[in-house]
C-alpha atoms as a PDB file:
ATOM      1  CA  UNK A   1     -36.809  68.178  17.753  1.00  0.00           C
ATOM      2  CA  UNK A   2     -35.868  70.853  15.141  1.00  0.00           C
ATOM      3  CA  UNK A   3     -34.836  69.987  11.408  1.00  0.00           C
ATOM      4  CA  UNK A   4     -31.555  71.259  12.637  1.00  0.00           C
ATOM      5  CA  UNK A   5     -31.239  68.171  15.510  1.00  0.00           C
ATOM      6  CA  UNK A   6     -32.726  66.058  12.987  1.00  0.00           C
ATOM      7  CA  UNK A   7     -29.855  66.846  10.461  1.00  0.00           C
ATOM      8  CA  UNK A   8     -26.945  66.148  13.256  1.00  0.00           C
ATOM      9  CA  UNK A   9     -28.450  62.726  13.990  1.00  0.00           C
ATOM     10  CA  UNK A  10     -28.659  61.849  10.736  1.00  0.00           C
ATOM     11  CA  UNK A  11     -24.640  62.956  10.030  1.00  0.00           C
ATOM     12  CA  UNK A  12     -23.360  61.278  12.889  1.00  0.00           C
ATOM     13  CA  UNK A  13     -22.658  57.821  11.450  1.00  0.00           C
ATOM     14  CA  UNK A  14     -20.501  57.344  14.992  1.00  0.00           C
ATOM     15  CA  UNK A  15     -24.263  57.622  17.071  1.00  0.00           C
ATOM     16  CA  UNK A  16     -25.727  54.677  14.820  1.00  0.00           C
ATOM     17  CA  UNK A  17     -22.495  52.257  14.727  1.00  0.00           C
ATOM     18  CA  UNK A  18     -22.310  52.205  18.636  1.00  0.00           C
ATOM     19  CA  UNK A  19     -25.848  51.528  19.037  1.00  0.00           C
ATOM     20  CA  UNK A  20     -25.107  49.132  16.430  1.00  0.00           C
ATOM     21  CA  UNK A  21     -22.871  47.231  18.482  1.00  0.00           C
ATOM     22  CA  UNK A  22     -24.526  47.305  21.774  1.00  0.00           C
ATOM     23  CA  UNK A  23     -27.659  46.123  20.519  1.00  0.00           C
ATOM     24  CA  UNK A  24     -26.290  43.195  18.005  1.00  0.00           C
ATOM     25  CA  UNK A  25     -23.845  40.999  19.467  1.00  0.00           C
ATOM     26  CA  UNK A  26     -21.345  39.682  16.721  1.00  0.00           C
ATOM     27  CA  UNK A  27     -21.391  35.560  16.018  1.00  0.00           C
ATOM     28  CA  UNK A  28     -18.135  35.077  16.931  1.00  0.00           C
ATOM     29  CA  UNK A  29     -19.004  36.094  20.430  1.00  0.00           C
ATOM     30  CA  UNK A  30     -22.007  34.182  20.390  1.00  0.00           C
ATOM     31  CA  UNK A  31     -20.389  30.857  19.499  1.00  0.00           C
ATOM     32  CA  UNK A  32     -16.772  31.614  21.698  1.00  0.00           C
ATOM     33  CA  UNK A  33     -18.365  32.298  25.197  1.00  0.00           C
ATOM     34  CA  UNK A  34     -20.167  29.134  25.707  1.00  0.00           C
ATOM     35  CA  UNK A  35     -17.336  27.049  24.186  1.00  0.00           C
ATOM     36  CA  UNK A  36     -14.383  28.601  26.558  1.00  0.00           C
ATOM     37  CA  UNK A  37     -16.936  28.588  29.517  1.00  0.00           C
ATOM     38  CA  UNK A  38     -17.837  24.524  28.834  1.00  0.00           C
ATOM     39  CA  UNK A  39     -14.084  23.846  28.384  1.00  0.00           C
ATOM     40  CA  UNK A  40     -13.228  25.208  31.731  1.00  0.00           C
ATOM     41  CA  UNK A  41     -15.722  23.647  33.570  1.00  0.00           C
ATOM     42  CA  UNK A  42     -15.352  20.402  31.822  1.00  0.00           C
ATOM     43  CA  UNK A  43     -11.071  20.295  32.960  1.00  0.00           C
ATOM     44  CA  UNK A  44     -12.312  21.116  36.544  1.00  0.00           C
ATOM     45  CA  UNK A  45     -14.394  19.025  36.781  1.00  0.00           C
ATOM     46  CA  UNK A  46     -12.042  16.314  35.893  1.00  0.00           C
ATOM     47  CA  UNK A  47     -13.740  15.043  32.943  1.00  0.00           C
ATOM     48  CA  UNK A  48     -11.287  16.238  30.620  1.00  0.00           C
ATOM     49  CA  UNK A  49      -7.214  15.247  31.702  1.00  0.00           C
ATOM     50  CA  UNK A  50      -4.855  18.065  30.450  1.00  0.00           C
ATOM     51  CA  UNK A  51      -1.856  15.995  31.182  1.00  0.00           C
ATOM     52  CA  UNK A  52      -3.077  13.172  29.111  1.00  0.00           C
ATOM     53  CA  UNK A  53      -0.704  12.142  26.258  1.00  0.00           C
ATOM     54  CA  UNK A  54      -2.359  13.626  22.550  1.00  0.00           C
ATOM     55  CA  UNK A  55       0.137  13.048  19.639  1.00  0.00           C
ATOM     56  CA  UNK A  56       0.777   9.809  18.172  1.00  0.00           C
ATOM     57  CA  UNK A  57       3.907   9.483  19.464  1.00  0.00           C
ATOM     58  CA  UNK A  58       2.791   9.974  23.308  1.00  0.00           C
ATOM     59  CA  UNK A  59       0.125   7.203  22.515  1.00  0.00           C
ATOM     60  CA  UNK A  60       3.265   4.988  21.379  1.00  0.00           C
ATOM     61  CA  UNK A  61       4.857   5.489  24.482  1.00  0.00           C
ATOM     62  CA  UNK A  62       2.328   4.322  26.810  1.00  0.00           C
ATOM     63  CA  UNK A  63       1.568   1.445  25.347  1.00  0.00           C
ATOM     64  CA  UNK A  64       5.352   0.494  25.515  1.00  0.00           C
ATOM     65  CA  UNK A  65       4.854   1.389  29.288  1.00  0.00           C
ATOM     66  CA  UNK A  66       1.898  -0.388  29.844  1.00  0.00           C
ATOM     67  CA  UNK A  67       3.204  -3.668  27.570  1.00  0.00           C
ATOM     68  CA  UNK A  68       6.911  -3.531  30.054  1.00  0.00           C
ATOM     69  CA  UNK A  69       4.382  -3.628  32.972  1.00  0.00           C
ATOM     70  CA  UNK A  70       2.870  -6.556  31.885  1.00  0.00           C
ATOM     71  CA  UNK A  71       5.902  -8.216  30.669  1.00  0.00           C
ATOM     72  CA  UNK A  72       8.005  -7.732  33.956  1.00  0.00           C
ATOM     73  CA  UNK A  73       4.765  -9.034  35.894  1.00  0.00           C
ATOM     74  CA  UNK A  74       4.742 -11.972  33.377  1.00  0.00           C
ATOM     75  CA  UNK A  75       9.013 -12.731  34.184  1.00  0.00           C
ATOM     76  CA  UNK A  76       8.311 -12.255  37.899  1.00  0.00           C
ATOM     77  CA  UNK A  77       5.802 -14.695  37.788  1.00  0.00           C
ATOM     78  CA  UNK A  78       7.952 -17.204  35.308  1.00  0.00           C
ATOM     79  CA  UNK A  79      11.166 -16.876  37.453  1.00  0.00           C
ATOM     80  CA  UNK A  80      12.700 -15.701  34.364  1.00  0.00           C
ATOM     81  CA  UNK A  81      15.271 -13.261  33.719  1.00  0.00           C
ATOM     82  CA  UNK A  82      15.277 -10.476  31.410  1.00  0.00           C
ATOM     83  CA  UNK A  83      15.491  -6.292  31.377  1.00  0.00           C
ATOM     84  CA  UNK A  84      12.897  -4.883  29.178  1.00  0.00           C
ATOM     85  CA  UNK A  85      13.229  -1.924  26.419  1.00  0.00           C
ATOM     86  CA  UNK A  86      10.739   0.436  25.071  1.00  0.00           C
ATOM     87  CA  UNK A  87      11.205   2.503  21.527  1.00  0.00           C
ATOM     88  CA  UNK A  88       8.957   3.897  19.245  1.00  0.00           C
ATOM     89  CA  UNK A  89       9.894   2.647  15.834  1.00  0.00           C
ATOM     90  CA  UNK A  90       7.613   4.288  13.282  1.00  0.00           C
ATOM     91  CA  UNK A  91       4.059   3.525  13.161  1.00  0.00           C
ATOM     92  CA  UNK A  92       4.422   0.632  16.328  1.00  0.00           C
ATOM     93  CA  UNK A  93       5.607   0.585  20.099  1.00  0.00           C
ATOM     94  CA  UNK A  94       8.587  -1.388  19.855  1.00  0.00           C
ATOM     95  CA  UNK A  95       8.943  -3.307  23.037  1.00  0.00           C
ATOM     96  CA  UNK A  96      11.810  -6.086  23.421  1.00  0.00           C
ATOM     97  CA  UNK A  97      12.679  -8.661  26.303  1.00  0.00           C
ATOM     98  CA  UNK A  98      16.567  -8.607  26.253  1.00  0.00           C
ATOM     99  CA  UNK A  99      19.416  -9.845  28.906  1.00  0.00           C
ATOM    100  CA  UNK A 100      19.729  -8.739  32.143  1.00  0.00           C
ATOM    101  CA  UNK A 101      22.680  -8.644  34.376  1.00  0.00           C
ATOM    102  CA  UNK A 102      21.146 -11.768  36.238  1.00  0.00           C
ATOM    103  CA  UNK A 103      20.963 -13.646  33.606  1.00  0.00           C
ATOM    104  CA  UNK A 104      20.001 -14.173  29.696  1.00  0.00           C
ATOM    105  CA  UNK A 105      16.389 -14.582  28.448  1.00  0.00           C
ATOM    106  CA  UNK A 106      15.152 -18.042  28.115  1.00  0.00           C
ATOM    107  CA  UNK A 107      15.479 -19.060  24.606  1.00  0.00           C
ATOM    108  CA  UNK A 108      12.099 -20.724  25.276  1.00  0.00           C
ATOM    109  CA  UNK A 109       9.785 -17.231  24.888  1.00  0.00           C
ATOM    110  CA  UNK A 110      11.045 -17.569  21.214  1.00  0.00           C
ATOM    111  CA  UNK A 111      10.125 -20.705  20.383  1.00  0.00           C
ATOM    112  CA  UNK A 112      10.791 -22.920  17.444  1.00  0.00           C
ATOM    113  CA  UNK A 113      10.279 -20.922  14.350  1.00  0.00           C
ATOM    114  CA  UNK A 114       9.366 -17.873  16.844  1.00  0.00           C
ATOM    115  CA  UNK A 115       5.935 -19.140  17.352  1.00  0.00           C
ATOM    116  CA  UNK A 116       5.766 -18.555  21.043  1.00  0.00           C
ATOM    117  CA  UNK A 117       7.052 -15.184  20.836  1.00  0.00           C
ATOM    118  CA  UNK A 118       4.394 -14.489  18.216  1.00  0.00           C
ATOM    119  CA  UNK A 119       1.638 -15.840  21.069  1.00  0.00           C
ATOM    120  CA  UNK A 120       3.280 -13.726  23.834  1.00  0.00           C
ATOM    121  CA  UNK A 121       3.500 -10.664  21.419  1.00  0.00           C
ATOM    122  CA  UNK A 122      -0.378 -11.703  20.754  1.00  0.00           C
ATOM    123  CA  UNK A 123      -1.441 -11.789  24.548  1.00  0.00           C
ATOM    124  CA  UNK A 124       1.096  -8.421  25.286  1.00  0.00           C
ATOM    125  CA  UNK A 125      -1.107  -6.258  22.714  1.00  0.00           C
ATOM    126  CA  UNK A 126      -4.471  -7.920  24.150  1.00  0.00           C
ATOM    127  CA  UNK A 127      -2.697  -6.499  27.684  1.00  0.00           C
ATOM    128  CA  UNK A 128      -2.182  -3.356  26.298  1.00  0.00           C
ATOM    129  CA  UNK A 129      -5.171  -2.819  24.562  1.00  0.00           C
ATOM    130  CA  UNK A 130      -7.315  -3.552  27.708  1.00  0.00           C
ATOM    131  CA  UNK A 131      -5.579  -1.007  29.565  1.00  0.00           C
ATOM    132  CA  UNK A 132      -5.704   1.470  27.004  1.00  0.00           C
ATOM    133  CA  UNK A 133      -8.663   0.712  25.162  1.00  0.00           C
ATOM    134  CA  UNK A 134      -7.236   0.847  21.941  1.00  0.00           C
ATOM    135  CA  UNK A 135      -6.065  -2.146  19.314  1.00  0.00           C
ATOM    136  CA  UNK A 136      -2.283  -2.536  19.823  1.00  0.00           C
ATOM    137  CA  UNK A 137      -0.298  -3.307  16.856  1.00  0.00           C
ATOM    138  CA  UNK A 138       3.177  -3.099  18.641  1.00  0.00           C
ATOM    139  CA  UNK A 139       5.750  -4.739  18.129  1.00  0.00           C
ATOM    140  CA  UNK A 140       7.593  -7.777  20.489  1.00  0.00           C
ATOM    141  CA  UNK A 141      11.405  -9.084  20.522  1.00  0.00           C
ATOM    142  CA  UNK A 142      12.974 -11.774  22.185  1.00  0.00           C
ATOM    143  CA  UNK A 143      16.470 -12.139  22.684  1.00  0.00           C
ATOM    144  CA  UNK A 144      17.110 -10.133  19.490  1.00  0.00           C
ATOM    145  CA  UNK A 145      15.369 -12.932  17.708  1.00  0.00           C
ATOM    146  CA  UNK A 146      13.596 -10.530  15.744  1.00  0.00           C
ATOM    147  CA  UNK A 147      16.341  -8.496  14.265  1.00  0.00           C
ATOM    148  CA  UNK A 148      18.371 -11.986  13.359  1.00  0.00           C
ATOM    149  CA  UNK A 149      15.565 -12.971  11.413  1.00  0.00           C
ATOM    150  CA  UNK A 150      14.887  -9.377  10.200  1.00  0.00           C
ATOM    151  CA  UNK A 151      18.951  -9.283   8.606  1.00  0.00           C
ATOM    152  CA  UNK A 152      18.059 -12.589   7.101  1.00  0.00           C
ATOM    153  CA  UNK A 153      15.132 -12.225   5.427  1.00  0.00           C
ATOM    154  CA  UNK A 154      16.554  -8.909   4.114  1.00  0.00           C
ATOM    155  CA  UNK A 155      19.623 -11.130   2.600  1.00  0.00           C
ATOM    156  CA  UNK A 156      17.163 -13.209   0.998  1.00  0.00           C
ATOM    157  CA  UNK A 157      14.873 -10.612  -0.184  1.00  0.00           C
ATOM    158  CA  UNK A 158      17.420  -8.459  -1.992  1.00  0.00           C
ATOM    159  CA  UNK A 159      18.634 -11.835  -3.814  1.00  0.00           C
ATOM    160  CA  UNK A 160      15.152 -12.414  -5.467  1.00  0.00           C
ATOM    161  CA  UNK A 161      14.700  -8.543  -6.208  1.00  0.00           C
ATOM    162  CA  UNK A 162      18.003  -9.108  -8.470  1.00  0.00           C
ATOM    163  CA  UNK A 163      16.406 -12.282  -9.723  1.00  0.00           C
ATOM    164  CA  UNK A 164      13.256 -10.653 -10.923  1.00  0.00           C
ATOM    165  CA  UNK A 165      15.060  -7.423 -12.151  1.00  0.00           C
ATOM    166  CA  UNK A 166      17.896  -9.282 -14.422  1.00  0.00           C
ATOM    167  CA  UNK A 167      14.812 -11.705 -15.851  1.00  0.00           C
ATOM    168  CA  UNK A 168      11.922  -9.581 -15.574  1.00  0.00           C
ATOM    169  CA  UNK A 169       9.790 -12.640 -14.164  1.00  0.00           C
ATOM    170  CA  UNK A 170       8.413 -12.710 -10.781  1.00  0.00           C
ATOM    171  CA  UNK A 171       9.240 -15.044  -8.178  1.00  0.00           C
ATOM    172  CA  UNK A 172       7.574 -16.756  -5.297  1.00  0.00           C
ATOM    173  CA  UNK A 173       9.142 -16.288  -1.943  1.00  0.00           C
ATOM    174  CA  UNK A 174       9.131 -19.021   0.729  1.00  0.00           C
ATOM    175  CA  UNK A 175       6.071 -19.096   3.580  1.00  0.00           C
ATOM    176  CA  UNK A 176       6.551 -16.639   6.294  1.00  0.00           C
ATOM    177  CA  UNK A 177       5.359 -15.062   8.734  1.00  0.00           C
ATOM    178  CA  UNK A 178       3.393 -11.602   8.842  1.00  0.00           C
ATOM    179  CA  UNK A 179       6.247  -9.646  10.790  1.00  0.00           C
ATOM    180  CA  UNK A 180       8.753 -11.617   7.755  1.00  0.00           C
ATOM    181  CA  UNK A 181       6.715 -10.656   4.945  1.00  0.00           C
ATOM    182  CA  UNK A 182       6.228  -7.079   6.155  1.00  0.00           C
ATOM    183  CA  UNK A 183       9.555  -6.880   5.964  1.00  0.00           C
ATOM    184  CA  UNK A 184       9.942  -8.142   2.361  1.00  0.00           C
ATOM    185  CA  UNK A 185       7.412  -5.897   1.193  1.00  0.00           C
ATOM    186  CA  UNK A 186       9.317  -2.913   2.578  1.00  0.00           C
ATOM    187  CA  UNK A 187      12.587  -4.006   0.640  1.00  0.00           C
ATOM    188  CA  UNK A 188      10.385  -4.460  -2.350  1.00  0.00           C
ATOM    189  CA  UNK A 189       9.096  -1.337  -2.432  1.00  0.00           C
ATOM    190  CA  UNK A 190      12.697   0.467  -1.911  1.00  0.00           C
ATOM    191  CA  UNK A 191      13.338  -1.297  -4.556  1.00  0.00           C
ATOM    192  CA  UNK A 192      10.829  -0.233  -6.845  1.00  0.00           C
ATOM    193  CA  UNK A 193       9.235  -3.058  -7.766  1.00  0.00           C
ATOM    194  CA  UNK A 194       5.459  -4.639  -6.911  1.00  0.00           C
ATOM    195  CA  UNK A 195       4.807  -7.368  -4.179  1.00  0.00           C
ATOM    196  CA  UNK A 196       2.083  -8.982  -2.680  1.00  0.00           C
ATOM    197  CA  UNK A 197       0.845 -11.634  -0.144  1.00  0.00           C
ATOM    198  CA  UNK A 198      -0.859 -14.862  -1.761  1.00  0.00           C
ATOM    199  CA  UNK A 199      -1.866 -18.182   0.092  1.00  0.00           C
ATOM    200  CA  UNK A 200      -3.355 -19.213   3.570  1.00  0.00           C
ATOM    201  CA  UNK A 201      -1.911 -19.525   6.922  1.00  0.00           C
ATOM    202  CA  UNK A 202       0.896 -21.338   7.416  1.00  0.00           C
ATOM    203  CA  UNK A 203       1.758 -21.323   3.958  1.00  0.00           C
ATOM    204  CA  UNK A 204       0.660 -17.471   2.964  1.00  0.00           C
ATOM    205  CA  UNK A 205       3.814 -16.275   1.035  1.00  0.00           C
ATOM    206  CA  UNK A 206       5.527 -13.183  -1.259  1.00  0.00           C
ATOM    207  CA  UNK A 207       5.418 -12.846  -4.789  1.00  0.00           C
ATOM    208  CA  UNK A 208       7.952 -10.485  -6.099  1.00  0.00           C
ATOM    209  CA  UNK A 209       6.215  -8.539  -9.514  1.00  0.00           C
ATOM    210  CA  UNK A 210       8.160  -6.572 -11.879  1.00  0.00           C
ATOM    211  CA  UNK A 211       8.086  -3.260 -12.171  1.00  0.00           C
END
């Protein structure tokens, strides 16, 4: 080669930046072509379900579906009437046993004091966690009893909020139960002031703090 060739070589910065780049493969390449060729092969061969729910609120859903499934078997099998509704109501499925056109809901999946609808909201998340593998932390109603008892312990709650506000001393609610205190703590804390739980079961209460 003559120092002329040698010269063009050397001032061709195009010759050395396409060897460059057949010779060196970048990283991103590197690390994208396996991934996109394991993902494909992974959906056809069925072990990963495109039409499977993802966001939180799909998750909801299902178990709603799955806990109505149970619920309905658990009627048939009672002779018991009842229509079954699914919502989503923030965090929870929402999932309530309410009255049909053949009839109203035995008053007897409540309860006194709700305590079999707590046990049947108990064995409905155990149902719905064995179907979808994940702890349940929805949410059951009977008959509305929930809501009644929601609007009441509201009433009550806002009356000690005033109480500790006007005297700046905190007060002791009543025992409840952990679906009634959840609910006082929410008013509390709309409220602006401090709560927490003290005490055992049956007898675990509220304490309403000042602010």
């Amino acid at each position: 080669m003559t120092e002329q060739d040698t010269s063009r070589v050397e001032q061709d910065p195009s010759s050395i930046k396409d060897a460059s780049a057949q010779d060196v493969p970048t990283q991103d390449v590197e690390q994208d072509v396996p991934t996109q060729d394991v993902s494909k092969s992974a959906v056809a061969e069925g072990k990963i379900d495109v039409s499977t729910p993802t966001t939180t609120t799909s998750l909801l859903e299902r178990e709603g579906e799955v806990a109505a499934d149970f619920l309905e078997q658990l009627l048939d099998i009672a002779d018991m009437d009842g229509d079954i509704d699914v919502d989503v109501d923030g965090d929870r499925a929402a999932v309530a046993i309410v009255d049909s056109e053949e009839g109203r809901v035995s008053r007897r999946l409540v309860g006194s004091d709700g305590k079999v609808l707590e046990a049947l909201q108990e064995l409905t998340r155990l149902a719905v966690q064995a179907s979808t593998g994940e702890r349940s932390r929805l949410m059951l109603d009977v008959a509305g009893y929930r809501a009644e008892r929601r609007a009441a312990v509201v009433t009550v709650t806002q009356a000690a909020i005033a109480t500790v506000k006007s005297t700046d001393e905190k007060v002791a609610m009543d025992p409840m139960t952990a679906f009634e205190r959840k609910v006082v703590h929410d008013e509390v804390l709309a409220a602006g002031l401090v709560s927490e739980s003290e005490g055992v079961e049956p007898q675990r209460h509220v304490v309403i703090l000042p602010a």
